[in-house]
Every structure is written in structure tokens, then in C-alpha cells.
N, C-alpha and C. Protein backbone atom coordinates (compact mmCIF):
# COMPACT_ATOMS: atom_id res chain seq x y z
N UNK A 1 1.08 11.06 -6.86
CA UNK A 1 1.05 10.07 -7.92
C UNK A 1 1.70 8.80 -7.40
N UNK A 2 0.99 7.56 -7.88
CA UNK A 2 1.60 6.31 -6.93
C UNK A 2 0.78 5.25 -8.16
N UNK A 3 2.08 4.22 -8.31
CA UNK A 3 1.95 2.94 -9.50
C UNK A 3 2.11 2.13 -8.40
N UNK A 4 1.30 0.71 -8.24
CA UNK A 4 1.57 -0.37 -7.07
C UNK A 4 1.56 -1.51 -8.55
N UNK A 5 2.08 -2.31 -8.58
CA UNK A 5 2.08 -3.21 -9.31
C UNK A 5 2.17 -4.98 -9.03
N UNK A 6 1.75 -5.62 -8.98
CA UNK A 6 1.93 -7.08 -8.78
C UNK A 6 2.51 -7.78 -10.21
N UNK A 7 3.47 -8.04 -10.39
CA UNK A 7 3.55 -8.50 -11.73
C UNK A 7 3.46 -10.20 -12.12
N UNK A 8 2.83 -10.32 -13.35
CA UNK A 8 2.65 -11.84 -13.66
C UNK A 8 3.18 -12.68 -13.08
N UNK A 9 4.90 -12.64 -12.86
CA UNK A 9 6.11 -13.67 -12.63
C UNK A 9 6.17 -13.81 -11.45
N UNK A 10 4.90 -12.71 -10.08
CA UNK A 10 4.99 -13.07 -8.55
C UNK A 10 4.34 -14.46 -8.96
N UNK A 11 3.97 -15.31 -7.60
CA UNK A 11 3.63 -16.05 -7.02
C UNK A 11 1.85 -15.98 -6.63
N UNK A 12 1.74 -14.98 -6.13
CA UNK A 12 0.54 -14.51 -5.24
C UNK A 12 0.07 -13.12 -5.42
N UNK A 13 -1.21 -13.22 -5.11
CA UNK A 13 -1.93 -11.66 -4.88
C UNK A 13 -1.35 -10.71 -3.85
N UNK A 14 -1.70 -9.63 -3.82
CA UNK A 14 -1.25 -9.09 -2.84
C UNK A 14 -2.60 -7.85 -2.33
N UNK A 15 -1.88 -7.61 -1.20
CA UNK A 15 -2.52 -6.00 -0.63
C UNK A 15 -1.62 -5.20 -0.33
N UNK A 16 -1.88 -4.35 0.28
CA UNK A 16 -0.80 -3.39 0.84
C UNK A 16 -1.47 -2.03 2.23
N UNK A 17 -1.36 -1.65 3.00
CA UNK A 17 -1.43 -0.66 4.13
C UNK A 17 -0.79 0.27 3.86
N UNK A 18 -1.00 1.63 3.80
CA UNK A 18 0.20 2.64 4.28
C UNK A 18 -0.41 3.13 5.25
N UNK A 19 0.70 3.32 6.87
CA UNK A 19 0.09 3.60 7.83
C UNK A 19 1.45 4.79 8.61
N UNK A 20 0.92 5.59 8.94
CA UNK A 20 1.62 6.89 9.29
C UNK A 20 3.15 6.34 10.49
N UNK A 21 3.77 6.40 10.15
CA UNK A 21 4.91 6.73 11.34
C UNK A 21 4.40 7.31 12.62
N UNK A 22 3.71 8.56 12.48
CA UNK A 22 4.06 9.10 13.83
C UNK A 22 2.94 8.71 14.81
N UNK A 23 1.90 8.30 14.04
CA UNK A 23 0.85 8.43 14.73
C UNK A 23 0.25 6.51 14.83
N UNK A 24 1.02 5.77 13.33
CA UNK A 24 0.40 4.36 13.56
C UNK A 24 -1.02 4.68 13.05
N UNK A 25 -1.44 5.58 12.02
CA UNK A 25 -3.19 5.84 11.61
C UNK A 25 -2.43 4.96 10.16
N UNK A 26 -3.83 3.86 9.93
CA UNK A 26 -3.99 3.56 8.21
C UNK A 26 -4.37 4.83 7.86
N UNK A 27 -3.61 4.89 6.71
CA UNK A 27 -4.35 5.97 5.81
C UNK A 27 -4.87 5.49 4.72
N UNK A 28 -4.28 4.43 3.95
CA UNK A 28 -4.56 3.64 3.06
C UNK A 28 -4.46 2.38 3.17
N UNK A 29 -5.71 1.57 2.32
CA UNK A 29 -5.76 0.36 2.46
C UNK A 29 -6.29 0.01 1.14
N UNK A 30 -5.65 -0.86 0.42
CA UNK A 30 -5.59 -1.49 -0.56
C UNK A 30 -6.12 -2.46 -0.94
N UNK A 31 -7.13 -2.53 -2.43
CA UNK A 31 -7.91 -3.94 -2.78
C UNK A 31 -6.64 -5.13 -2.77
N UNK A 32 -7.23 -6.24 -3.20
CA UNK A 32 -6.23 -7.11 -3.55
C UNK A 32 -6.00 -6.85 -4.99
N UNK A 33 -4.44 -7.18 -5.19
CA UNK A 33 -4.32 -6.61 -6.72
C UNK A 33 -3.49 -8.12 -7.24
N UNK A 34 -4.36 -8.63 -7.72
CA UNK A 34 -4.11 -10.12 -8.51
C UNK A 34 -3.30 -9.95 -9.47
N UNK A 35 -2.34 -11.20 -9.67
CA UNK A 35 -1.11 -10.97 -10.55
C UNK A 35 -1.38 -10.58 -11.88
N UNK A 36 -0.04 -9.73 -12.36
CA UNK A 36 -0.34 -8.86 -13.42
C UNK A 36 -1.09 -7.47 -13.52
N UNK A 37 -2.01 -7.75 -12.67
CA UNK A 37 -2.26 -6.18 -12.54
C UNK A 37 -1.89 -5.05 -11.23
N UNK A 38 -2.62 -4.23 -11.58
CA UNK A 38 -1.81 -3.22 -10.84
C UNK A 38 -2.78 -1.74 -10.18
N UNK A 39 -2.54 -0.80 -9.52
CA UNK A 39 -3.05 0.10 -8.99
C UNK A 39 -2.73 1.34 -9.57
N UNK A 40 -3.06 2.58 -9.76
CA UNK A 40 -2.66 3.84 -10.26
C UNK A 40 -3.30 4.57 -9.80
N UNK A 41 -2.47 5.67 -9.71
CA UNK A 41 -3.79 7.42 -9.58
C UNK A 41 -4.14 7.11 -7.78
N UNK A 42 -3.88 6.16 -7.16
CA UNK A 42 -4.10 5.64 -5.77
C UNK A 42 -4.37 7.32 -4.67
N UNK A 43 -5.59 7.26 -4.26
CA UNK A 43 -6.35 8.23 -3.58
C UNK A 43 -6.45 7.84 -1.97
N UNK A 44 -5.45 8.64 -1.17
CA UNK A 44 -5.72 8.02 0.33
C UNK A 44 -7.23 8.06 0.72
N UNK A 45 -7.28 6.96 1.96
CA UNK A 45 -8.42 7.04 2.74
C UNK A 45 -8.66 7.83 3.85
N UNK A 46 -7.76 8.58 3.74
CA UNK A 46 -7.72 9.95 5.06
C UNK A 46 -7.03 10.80 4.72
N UNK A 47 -7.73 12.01 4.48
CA UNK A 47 -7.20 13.32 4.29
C UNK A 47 -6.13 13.77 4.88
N UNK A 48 -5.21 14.66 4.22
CA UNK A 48 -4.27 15.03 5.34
C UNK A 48 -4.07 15.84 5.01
N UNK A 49 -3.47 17.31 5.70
CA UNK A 49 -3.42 18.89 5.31
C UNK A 49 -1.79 18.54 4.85
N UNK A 50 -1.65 19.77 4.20
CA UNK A 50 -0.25 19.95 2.95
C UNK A 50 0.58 19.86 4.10
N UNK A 51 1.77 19.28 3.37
CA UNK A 51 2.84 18.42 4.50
C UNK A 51 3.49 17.37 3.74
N UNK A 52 4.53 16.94 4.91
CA UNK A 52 5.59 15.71 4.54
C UNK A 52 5.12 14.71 5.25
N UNK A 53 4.99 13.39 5.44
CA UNK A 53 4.75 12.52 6.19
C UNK A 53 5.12 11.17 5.97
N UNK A 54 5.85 10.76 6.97
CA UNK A 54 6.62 9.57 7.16
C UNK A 54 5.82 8.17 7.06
N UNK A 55 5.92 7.48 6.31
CA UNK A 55 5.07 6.46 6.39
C UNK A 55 5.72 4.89 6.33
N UNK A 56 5.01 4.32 6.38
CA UNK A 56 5.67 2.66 6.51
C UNK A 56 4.31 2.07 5.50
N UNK A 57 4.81 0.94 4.23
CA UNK A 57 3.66 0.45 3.41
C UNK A 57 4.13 -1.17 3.93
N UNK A 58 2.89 -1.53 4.46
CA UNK A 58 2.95 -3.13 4.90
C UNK A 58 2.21 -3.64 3.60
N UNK A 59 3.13 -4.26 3.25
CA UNK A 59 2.80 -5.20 1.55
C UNK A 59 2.72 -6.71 2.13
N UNK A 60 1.48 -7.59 1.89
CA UNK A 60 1.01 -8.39 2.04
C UNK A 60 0.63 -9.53 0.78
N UNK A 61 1.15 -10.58 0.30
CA UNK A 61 1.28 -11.55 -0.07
C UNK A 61 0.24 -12.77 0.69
N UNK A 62 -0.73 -13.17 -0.23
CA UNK A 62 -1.84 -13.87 0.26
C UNK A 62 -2.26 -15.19 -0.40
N UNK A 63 -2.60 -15.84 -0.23
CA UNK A 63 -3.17 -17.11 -1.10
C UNK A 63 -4.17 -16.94 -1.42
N UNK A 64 -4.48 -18.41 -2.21
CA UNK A 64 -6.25 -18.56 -2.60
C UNK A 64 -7.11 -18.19 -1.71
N UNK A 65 -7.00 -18.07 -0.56
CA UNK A 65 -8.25 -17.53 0.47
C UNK A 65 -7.59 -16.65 1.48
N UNK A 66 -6.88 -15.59 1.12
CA UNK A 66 -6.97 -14.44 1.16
C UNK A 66 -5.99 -14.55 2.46
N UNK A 67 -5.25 -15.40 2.76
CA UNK A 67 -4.69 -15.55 4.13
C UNK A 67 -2.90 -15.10 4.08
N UNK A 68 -2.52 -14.07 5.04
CA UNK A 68 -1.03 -13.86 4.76
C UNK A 68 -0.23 -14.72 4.60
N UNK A 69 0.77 -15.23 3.29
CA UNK A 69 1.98 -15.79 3.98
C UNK A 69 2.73 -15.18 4.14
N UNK A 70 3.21 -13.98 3.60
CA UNK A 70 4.14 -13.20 3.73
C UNK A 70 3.92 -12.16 4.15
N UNK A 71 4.82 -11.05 4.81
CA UNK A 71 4.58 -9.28 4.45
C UNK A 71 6.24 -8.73 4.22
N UNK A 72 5.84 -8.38 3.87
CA UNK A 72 7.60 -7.07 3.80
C UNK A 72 6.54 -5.48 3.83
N UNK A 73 7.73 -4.96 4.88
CA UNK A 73 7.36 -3.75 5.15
C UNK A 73 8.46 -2.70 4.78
N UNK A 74 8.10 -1.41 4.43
CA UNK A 74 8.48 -0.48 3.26
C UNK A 74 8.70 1.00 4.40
N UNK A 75 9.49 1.96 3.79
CA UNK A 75 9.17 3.14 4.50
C UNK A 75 9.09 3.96 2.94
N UNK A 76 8.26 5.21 3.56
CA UNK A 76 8.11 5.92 2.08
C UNK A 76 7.54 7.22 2.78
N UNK A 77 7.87 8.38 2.00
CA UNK A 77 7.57 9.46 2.41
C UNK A 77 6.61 9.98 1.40
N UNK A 78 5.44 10.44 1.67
CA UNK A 78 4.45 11.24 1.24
C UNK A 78 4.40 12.63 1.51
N UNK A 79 3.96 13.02 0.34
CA UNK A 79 4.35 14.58 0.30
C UNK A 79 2.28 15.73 0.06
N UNK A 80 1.72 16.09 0.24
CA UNK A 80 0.65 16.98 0.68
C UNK A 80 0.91 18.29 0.20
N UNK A 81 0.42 18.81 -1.47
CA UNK A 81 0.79 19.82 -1.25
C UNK A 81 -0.21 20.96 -1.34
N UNK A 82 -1.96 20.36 -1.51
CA UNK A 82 -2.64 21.57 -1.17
C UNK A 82 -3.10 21.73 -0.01
């Protein structure tokens, strides 16, 4: 279960990556989620067998044409349990 949220009072759109620690694989890659709204129920793009896994979420801050100004990067652990 995973809530991503951009809220009204940011600045900018955003995206976001989650890409494995050990290995450096995207697993997920994220629409742009324009202010105020938000993501839910979020379904990786690569399967992974039941497990713990170390991850890093590169959150990306973009302008009108889609170009980074920012990123802040995240660590977060994902959990696999069938």
C-alpha cells in the first residue's frame, strides 16, 4: 500500500523513481502527478518474489515542460509478501 501526494501549496509537478539498492533496477516509474493530486494503490513495474527490499525513491520536481529543477532522494524499504 503506497499514497504519493503532491499537494496544492508545492510549487511544481512532480515524478518520482523507485529504484532497488542492490541492484540499481527501476522498479517503478511514476506519471507526473500535478499539484494537488496524488497517486494510490501504486502497482510496481517489476515483479518481485516475497521479500524485503531496500530501495531509494528519486522524487523529481519539474516545470512547465517537464524539465528537472530539483530532485531529493528518499530511502524506503519495501516489503513482498506473496
Amino acid at each position: 500500500n503506497a499514497l504519493v501526494e503532491n499537494l496544492a501549496v508545492n510549487t511544481h509537478d512532480v515524478y518520482f523513481d523507485v529504484i532497488r539498492s542492490d541492484t540499481n533496477e527501476v522498479i517503478y516509474e511514476s506519471p507526473v502527478i500535478p499539484l494537488g493530486s496524488y497517486l494510490k494503490d501504486i502497482t510496481l513495474d517489476k515483479d518481485l518474489d516475497a521479500g524485503t527490499y531496500d530501495c531509494v525513491m528519486e522524487y523529481h520536481l519539474i516545470d512547465e515542460n517537464q524539465t528537472t529543477q530539483s530532485t531529493l532522494s528518499v530511502t524506503l524499504t519495501i516489503i513482498v509478501e506473496n
